[in-house]
N, C-alpha and C. Protein backbone atom coordinates (compact mmCIF):
# COMPACT_ATOMS: atom_id res chain seq x y z
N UNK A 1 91.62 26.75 22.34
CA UNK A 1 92.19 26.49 21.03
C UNK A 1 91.95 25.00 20.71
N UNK A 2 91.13 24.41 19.45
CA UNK A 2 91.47 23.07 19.04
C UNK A 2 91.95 22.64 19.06
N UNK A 3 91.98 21.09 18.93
CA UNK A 3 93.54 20.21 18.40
C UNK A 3 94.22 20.40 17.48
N UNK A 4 93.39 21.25 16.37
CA UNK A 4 94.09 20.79 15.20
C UNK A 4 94.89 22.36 14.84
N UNK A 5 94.42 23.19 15.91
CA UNK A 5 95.27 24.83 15.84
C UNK A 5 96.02 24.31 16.68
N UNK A 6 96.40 23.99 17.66
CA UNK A 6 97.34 23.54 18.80
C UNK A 6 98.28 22.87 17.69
N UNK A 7 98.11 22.02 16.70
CA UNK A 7 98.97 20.84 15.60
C UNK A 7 99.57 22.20 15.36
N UNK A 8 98.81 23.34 14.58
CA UNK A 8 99.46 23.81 13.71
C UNK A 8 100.45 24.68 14.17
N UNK A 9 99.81 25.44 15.31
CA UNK A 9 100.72 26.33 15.94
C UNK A 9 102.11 25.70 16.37
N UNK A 10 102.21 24.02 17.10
CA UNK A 10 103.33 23.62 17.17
C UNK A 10 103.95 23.45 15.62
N UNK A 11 103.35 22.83 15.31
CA UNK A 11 104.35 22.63 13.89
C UNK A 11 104.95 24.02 13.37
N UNK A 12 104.33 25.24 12.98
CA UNK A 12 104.94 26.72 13.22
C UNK A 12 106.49 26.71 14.14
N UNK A 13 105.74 26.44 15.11
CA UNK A 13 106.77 26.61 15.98
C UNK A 13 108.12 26.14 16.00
N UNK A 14 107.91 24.81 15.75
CA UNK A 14 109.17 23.69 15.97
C UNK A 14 109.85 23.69 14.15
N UNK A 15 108.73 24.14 13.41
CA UNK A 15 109.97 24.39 11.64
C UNK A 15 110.38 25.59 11.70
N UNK A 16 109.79 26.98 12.68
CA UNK A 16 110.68 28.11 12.48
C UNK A 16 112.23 28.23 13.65
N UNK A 17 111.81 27.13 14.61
CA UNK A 17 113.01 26.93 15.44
C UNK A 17 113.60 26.48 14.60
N UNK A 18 113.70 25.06 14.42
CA UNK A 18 115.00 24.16 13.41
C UNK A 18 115.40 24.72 12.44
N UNK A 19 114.39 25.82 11.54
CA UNK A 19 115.17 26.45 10.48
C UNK A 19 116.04 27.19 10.92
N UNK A 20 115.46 28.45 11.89
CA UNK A 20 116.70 29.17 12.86
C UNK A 20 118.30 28.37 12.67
N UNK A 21 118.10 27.13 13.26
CA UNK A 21 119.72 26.44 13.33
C UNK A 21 119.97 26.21 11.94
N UNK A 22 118.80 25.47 11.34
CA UNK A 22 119.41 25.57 9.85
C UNK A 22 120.46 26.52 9.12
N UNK A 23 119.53 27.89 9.29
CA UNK A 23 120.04 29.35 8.86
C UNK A 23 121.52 29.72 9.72
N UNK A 24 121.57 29.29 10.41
CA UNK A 24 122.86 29.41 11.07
C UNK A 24 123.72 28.12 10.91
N UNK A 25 123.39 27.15 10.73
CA UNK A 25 124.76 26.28 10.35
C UNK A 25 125.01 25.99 9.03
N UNK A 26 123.77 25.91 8.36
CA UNK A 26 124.15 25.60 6.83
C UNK A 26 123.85 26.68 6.15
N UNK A 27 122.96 28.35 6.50
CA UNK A 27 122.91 28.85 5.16
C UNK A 27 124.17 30.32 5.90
N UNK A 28 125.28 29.61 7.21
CA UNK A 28 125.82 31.41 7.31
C UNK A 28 124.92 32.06 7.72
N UNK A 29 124.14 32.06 8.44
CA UNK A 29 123.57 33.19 8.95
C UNK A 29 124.33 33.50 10.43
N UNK A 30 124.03 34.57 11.05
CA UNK A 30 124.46 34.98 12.37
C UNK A 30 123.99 34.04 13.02
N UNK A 31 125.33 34.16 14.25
CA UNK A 31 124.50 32.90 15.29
C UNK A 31 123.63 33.34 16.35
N UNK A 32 123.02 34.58 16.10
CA UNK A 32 122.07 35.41 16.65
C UNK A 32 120.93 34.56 16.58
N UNK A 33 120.91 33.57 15.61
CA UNK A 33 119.34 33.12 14.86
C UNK A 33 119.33 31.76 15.95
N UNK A 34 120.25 31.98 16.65
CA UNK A 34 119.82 30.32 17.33
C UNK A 34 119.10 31.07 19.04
N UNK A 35 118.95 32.07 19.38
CA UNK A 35 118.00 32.64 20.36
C UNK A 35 116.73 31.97 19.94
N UNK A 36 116.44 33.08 18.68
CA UNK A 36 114.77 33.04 18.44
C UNK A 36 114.19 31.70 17.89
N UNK A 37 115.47 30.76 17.71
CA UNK A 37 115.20 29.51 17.42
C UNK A 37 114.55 28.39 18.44
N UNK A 38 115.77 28.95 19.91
CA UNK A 38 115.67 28.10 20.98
C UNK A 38 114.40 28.69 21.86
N UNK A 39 113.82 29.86 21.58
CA UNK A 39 112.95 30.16 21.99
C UNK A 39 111.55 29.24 21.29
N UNK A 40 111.58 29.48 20.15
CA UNK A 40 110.94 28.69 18.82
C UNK A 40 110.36 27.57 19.73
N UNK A 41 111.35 26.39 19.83
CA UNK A 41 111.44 24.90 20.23
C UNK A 41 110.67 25.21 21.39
N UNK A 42 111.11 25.90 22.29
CA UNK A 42 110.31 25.90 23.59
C UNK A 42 109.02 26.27 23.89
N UNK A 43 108.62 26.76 22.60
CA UNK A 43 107.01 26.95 22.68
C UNK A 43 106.52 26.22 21.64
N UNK A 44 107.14 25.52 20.74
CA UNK A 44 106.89 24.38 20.21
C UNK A 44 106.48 22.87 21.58
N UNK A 45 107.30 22.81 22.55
CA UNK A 45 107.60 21.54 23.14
C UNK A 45 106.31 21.98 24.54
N UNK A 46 106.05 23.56 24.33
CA UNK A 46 105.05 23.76 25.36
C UNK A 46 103.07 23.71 24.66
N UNK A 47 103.26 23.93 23.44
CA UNK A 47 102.55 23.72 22.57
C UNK A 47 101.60 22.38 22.84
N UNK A 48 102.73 21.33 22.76
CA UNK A 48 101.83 20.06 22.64
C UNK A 48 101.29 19.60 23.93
N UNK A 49 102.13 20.14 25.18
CA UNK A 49 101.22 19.65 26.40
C UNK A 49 99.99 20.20 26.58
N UNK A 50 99.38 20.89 25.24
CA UNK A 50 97.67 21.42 25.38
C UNK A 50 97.13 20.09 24.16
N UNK A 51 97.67 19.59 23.75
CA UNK A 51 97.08 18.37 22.99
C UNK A 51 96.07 17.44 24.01
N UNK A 52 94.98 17.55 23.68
CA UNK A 52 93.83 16.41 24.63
C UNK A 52 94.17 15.08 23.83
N UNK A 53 95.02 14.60 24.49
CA UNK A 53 94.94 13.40 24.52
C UNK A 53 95.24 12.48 25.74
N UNK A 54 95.20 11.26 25.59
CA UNK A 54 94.99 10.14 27.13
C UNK A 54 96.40 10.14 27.48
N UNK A 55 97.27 9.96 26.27
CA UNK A 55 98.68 9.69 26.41
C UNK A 55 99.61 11.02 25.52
N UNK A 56 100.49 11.23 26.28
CA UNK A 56 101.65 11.77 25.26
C UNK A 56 101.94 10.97 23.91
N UNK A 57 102.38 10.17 24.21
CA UNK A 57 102.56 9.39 22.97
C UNK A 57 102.28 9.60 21.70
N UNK A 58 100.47 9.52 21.95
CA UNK A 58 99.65 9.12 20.86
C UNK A 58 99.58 10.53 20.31
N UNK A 59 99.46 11.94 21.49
CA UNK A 59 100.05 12.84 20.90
C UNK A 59 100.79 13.23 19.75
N UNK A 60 101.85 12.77 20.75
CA UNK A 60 103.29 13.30 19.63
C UNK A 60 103.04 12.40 18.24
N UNK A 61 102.37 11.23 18.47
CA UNK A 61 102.43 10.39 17.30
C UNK A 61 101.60 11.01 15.91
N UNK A 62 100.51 11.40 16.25
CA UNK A 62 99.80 12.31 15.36
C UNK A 62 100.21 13.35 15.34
N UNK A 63 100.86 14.17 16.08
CA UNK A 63 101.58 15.18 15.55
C UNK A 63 102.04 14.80 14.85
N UNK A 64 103.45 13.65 14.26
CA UNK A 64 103.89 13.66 13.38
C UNK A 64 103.28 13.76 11.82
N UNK A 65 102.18 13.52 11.61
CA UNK A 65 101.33 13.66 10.88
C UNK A 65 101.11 15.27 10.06
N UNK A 66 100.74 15.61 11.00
CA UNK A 66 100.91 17.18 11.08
C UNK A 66 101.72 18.01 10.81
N UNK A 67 103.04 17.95 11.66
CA UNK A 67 104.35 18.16 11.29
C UNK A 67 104.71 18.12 9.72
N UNK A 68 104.79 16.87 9.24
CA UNK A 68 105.29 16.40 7.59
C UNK A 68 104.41 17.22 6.87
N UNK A 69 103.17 17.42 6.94
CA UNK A 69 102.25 18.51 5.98
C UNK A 69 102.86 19.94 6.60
N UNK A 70 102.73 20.23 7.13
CA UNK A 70 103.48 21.87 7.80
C UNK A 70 105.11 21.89 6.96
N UNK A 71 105.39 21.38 7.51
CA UNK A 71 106.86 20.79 6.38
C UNK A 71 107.21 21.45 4.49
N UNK A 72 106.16 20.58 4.65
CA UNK A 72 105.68 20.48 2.83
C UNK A 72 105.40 22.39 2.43
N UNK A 73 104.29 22.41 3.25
CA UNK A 73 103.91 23.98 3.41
C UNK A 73 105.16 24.91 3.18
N UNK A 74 105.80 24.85 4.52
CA UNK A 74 107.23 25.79 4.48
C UNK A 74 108.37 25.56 3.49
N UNK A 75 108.08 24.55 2.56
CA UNK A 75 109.40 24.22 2.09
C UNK A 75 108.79 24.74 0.75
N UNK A 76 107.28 25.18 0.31
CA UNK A 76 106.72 25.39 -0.85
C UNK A 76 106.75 27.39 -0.37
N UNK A 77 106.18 27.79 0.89
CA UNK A 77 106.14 29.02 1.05
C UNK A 77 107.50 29.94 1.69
N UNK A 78 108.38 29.08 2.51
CA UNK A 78 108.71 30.21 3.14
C UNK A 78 110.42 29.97 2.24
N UNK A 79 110.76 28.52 1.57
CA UNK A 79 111.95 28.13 0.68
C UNK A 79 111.48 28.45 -0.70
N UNK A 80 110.64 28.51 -0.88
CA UNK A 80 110.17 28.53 -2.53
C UNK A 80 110.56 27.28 -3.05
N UNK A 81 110.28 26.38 -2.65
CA UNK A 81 110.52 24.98 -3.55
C UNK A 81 109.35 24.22 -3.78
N UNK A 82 109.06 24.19 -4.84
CA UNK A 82 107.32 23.50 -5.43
C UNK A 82 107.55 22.36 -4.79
N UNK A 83 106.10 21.69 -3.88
CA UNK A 83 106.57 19.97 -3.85
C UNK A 83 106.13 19.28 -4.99
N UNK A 84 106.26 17.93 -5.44
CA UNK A 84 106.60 17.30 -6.32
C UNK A 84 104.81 16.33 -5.82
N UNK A 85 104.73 15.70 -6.55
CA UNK A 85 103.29 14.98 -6.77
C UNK A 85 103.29 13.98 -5.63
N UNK A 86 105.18 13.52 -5.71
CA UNK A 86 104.88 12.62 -4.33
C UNK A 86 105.32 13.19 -2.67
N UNK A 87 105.71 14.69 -2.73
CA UNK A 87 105.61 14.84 -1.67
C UNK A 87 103.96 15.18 -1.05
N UNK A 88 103.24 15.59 -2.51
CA UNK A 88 101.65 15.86 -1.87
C UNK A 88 100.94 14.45 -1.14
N UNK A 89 101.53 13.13 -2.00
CA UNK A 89 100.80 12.17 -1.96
C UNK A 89 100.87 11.66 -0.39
N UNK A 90 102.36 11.62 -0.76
CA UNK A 90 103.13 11.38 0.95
C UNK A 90 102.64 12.12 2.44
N UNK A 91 102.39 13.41 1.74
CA UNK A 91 101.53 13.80 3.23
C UNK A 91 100.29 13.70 3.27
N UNK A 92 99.87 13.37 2.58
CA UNK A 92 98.30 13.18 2.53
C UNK A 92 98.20 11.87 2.93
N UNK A 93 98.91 10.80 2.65
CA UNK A 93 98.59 9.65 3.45
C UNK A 93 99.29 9.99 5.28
N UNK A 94 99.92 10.22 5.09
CA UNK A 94 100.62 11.03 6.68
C UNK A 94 99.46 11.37 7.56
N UNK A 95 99.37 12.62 7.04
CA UNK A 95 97.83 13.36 7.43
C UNK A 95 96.63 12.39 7.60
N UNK A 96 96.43 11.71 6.62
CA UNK A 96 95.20 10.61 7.28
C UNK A 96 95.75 9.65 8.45
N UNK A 97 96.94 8.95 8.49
CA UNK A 97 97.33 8.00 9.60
C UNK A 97 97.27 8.66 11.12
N UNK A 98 97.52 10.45 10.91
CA UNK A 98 97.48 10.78 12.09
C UNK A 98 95.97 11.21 12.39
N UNK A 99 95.25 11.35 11.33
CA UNK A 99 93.88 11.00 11.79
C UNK A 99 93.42 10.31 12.21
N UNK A 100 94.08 8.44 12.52
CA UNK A 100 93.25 7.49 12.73
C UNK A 100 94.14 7.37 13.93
N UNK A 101 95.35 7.64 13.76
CA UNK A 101 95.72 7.83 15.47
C UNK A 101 94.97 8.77 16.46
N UNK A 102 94.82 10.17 16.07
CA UNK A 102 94.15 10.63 16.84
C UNK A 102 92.71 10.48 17.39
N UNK A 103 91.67 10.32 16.87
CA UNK A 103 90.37 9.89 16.22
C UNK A 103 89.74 8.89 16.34
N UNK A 104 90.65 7.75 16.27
CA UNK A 104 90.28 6.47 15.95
C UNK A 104 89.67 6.16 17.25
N UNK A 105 88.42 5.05 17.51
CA UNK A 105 88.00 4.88 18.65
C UNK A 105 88.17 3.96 19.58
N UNK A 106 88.65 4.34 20.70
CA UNK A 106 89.09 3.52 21.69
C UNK A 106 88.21 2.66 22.71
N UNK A 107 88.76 1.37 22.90
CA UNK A 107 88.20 0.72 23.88
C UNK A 107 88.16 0.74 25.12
N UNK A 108 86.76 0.44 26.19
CA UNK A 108 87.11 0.76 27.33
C UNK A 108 88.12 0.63 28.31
């Protein structure tokens, strides 16, 4: 699997966990939803140890990148809430920074 399916699949992972708790603390849902949540997270948090990178860090750091656009995604598809011009703008500069984290070329 790529880096950038490995991004996505965690990001999947770790917004359908947190929504889980979401749905259970703020929208009333059963607290049934915090299983498939905590399951969620844990293959979210197993997700990124397939990230090729030198360091965790720089990992998780470009993940965040990733994450905030996945975000945007679920909050337009799975909430129905249009984003706004500056949430596109906002992840699109996101999305490039974690490009130059990931990407960017390192010295010996």
């Amino acid at each position: 699997m790529g880096t950038f399916a490995v991004y996505a699949a965690a990001a999947l992972a770790e917004l359908a966990g947190c929504f889980a708790f979401w749905a259970w603390l703020r929208l009333d849902r059963s607290p049934w939803w915090i299983l498939p949540g905590a399951l969620s997270l844990i293959a979210f948090a197993l997700l990124l140890t397939r990230i090729d990178a030198s360091v965790a860090g720089r990992a998780f750091a470009a993940y965040g990148g990733v994450y905030i656009v996945a975000s945007i995604g679920w909050m337009r598809f799975v909430e129905g809430a249009r984003p706004d011009r500056w949430d596109l703008i906002g992840g699109a500069i996101c999305l490039a920074g974690a490009a130059v984290i990931l990407l960017g070329p390192r010295g010996g």
